[in-house]
Protein backbone atom coordinates (compact mmCIF):
# COMPACT_ATOMS: atom_id res chain seq x y z
CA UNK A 1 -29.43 -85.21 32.67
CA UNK A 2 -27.47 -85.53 29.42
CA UNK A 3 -26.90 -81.82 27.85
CA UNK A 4 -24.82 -80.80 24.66
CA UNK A 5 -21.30 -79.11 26.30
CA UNK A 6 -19.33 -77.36 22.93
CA UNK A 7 -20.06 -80.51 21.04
CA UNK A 8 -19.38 -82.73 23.41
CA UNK A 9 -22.82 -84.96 25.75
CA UNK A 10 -22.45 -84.06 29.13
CA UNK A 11 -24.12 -84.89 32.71
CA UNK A 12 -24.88 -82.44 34.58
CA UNK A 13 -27.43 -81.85 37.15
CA UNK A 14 -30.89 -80.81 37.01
CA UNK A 15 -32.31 -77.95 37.56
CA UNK A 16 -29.27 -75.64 36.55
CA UNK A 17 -29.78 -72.07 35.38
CA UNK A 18 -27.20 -71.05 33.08
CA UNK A 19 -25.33 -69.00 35.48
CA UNK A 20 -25.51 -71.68 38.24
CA UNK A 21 -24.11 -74.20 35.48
CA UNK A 22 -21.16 -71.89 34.73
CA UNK A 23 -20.73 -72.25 38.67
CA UNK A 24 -20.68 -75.78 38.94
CA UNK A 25 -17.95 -75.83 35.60
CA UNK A 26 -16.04 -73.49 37.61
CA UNK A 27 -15.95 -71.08 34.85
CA UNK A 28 -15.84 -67.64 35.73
CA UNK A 29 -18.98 -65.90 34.69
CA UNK A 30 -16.73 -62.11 33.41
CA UNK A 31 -14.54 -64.31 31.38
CA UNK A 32 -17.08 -66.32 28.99
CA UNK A 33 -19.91 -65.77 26.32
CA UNK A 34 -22.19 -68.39 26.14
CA UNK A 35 -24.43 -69.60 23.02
CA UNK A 36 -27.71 -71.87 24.45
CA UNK A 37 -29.37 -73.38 21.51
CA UNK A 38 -28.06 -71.54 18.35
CA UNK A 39 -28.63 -67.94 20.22
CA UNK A 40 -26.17 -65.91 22.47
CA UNK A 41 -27.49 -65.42 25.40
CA UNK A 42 -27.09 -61.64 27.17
CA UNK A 43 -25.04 -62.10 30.88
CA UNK A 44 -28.38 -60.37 32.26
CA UNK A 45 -30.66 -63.14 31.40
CA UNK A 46 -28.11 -66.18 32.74
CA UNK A 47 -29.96 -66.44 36.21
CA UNK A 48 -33.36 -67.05 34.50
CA UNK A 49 -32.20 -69.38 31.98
CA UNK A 50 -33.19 -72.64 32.61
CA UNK A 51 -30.56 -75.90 31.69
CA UNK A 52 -32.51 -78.79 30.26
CA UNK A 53 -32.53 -81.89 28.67
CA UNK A 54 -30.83 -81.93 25.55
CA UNK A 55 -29.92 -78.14 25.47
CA UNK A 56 -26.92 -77.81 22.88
CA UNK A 57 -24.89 -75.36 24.91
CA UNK A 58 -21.57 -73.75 23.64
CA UNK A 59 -19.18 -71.76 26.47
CA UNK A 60 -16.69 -69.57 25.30
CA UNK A 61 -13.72 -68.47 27.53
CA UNK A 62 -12.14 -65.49 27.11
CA UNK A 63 -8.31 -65.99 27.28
CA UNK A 64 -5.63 -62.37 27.85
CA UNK A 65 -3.29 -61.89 25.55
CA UNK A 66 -2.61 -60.51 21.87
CA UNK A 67 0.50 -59.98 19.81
CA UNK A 68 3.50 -58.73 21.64
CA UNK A 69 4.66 -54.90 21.50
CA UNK A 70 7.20 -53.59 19.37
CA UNK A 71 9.98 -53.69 21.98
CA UNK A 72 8.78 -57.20 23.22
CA UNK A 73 9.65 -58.26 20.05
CA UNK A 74 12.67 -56.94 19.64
CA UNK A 75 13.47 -58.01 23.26
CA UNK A 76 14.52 -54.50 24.85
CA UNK A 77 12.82 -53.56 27.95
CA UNK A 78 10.46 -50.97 27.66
């Protein structure tokens, strides 16, 4: 079935949950927020969250990182 993936059509199969759809992207399900038709939905709620046709789905990954420390700046070892 043809969903909405961040903007983007997308087959995937049916009868995906949201949590079992983040399995089959091999996304890891402590690393991304996602939005299912205009509303976040909580982590606690993924496993009852059905996928269906023509869901406009938006998946968020969180990525580590930030700006770099004083001393990494400067390059001296801390």
């Amino acid at each position: 079935m043809t969903i909405r993936l961040n903007g983007e059509p997308r087959e995937v199969p049916e009868g995906l949950t949201l949590a079992t759809l983040l399995d089959w992207l091999k996304l890891p399900r402590d690393r991304v927020a996602v939005e299912h038709n205009l509303e976040i939905v909580q982590r606690d709620l993924w496993e009852r969250t059905p996928v269906e046709l023509g869901d406009r789905l938006e998946v968020v990954q969180f990525v580590g990182g930030g700006l770099p420390t004083r001393a990494q700046a400067s390059g001296r070892r801390s």
